[in-house]
C-alpha atoms as a PDB file:
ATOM      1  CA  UNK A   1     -14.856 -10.028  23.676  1.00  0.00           C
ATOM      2  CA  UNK A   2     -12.859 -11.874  26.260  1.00  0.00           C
ATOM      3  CA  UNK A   3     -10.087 -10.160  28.372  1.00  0.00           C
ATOM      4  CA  UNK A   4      -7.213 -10.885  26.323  1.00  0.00           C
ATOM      5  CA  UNK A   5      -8.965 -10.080  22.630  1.00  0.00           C
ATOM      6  CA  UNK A   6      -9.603  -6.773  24.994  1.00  0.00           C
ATOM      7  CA  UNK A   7      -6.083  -6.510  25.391  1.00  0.00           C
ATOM      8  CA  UNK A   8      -4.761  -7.268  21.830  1.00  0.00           C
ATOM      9  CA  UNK A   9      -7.874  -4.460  20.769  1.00  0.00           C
ATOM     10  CA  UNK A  10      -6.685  -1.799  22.807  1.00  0.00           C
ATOM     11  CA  UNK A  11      -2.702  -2.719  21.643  1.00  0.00           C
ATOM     12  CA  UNK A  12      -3.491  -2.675  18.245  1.00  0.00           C
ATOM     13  CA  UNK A  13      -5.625   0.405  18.508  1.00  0.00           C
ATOM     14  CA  UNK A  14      -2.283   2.287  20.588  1.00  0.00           C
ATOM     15  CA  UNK A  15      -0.710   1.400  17.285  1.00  0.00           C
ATOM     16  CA  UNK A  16      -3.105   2.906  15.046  1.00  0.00           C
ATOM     17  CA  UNK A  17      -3.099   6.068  17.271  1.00  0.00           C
ATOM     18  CA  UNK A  18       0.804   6.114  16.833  1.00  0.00           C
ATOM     19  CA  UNK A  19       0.497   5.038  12.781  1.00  0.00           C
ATOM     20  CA  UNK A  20      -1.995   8.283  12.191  1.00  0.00           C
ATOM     21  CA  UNK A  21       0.163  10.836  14.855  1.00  0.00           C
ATOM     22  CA  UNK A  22       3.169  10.273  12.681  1.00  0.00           C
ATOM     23  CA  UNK A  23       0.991  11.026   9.267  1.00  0.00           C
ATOM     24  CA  UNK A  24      -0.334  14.389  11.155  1.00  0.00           C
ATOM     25  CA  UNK A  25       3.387  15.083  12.037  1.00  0.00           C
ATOM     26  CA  UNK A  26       4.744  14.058   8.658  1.00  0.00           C
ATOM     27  CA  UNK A  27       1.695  16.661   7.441  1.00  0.00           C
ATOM     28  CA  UNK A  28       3.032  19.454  10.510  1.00  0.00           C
ATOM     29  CA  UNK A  29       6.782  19.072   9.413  1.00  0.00           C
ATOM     30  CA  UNK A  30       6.249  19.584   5.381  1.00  0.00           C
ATOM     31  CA  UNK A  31       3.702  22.257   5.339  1.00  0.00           C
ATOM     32  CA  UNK A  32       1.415  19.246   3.428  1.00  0.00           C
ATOM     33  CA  UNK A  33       3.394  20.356   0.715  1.00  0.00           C
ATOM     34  CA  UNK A  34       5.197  16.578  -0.230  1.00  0.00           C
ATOM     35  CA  UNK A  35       3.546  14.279  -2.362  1.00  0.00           C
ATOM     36  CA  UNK A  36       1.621  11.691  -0.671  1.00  0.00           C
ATOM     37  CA  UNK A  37       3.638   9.055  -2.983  1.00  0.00           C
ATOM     38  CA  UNK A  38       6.894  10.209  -1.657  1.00  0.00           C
ATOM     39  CA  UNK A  39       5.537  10.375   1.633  1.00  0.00           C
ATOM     40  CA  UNK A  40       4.285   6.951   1.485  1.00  0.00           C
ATOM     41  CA  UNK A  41       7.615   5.343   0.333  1.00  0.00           C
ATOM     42  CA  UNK A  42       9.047   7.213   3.685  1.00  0.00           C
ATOM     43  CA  UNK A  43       6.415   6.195   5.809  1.00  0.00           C
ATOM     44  CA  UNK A  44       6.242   2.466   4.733  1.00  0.00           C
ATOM     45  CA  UNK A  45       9.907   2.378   5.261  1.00  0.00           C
ATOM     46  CA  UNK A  46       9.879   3.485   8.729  1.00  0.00           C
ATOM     47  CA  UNK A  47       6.523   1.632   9.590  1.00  0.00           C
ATOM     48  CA  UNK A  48       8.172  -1.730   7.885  1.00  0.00           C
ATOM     49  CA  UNK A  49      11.749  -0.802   9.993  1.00  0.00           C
ATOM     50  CA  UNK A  50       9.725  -0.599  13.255  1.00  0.00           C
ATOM     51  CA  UNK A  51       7.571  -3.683  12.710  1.00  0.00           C
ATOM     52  CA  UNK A  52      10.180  -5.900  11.409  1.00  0.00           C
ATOM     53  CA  UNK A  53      12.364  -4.958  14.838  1.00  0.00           C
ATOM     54  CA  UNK A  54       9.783  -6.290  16.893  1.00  0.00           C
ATOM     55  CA  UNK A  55       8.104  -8.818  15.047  1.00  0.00           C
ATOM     56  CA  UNK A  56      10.541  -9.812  12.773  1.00  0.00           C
ATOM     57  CA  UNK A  57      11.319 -13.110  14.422  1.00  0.00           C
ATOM     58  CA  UNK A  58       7.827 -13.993  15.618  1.00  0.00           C
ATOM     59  CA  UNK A  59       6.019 -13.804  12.094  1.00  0.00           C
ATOM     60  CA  UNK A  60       6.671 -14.348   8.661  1.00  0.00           C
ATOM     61  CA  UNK A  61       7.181 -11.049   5.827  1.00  0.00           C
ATOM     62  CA  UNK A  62       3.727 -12.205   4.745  1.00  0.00           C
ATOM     63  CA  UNK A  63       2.335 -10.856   8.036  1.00  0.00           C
ATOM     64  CA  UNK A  64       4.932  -7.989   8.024  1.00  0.00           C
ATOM     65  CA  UNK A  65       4.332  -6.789   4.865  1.00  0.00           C
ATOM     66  CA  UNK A  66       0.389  -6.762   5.409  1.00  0.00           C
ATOM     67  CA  UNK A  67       0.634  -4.904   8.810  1.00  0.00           C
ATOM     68  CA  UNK A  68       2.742  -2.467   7.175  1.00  0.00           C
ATOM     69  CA  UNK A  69       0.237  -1.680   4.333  1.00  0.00           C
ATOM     70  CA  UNK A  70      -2.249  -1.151   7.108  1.00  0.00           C
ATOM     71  CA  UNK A  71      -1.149   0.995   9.121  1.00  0.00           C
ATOM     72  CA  UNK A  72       0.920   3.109   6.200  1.00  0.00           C
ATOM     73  CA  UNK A  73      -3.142   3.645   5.384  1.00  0.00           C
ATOM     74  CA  UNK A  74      -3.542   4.977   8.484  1.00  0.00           C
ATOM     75  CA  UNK A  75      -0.462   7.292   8.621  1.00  0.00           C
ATOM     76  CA  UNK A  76      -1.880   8.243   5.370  1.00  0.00           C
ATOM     77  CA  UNK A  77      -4.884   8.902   6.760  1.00  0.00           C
ATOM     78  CA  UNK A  78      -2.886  11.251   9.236  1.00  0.00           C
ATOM     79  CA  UNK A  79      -1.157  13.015   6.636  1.00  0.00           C
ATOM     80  CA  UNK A  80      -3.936  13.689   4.175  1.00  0.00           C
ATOM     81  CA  UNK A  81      -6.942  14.396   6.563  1.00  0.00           C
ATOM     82  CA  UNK A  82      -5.427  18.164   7.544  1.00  0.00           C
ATOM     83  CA  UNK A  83      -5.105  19.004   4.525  1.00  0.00           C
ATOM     84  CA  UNK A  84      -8.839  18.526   3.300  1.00  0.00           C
ATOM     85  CA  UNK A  85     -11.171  19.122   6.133  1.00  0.00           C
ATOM     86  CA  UNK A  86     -10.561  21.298   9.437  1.00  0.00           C
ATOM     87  CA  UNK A  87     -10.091  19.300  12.573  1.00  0.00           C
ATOM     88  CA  UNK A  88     -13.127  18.058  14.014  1.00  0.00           C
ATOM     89  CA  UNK A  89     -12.995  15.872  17.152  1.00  0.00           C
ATOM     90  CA  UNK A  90     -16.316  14.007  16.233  1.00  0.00           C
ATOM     91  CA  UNK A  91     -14.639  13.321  13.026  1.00  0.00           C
ATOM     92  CA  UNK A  92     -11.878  11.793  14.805  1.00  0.00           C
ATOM     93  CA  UNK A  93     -13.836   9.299  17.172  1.00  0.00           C
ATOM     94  CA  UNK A  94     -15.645   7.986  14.822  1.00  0.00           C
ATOM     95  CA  UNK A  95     -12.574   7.226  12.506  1.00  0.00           C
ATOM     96  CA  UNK A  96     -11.007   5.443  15.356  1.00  0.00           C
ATOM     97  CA  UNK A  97     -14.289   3.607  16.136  1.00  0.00           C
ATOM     98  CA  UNK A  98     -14.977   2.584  12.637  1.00  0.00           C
ATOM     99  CA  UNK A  99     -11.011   1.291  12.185  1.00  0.00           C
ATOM    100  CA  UNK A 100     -11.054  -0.505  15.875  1.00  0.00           C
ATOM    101  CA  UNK A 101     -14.678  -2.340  14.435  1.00  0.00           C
ATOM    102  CA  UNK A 102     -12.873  -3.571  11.701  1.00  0.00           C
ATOM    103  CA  UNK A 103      -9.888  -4.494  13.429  1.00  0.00           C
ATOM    104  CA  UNK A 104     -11.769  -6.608  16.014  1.00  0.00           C
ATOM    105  CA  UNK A 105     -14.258  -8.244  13.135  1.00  0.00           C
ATOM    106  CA  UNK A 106     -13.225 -11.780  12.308  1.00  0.00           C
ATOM    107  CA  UNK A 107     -10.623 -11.982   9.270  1.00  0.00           C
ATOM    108  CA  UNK A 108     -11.023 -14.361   6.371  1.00  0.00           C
ATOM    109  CA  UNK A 109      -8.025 -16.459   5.337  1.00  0.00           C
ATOM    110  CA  UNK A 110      -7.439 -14.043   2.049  1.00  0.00           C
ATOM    111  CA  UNK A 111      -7.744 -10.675   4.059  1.00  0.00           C
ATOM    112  CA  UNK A 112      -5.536  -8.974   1.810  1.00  0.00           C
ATOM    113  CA  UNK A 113      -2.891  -9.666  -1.696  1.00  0.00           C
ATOM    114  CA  UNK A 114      -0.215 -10.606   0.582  1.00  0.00           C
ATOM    115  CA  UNK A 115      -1.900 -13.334   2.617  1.00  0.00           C
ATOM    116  CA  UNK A 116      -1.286 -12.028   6.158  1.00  0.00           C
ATOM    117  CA  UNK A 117      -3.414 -10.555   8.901  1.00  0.00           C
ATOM    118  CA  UNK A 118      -3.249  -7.977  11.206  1.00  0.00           C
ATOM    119  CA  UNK A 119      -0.985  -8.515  14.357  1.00  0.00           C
ATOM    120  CA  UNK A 120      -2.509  -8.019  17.213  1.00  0.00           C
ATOM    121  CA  UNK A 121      -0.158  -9.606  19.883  1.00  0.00           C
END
């Protein structure tokens, strides 16, 4: 990888870190207790609000609306994980390492129903 795929890795990577910290703190503040489709509706709405702010000029709602869905799966992720399996640190690592191989493997065109890709600027 060159220095500035590095960069965009690593960036994109921060933003999966923050994506699954606010499922684990969605899961900390409810007890687990709220559905994960109500929770998702929340989630997507604040991912989509915080994407669109910064991105919202720079790409179109094709590429908004796909980053969104991804990292709502992660917050997911974050949300549901705690309450099925005991913390595990290995667990963890490897998560982030499988996510940051995909994330760093080549995209086709089609990646996904909406058409867009991950941003990784």
């Amino acid at each position: 990888m060159e220095g500035q795929d590095l960069g965009q890795a690593s960036g994109t990577m921060n933003s999966v870190l923050m994506a699954f910290n606010l499922g684990v703190s969605a899961h900390q503040q409810t007890g687990g207790n709220k559905s994960v489709i109500e929770l998702a509706n929340e989630l997507g709405e604040t991912i989509y609000s915080n994407i669109s702010r910064i991105y919202g000029n720079q790409f179109p709602e094709e590429y908004l609306r796909a980053n969104t869905e991804f990292f709502l799966r992660i917050a997911l992720l974050g949300y549901i994980i705690p309450g099925v399996c005991a913390y595990d640190e290995e667990l963890k690592n490897r998560l982030f390492a499988l996510i940051e191989t995909k994330i760093t493997q080549p995209q086709p065109k089609q990646s996904n129903p909406q058409g867009g890709s991950i941003i990784t600027t």
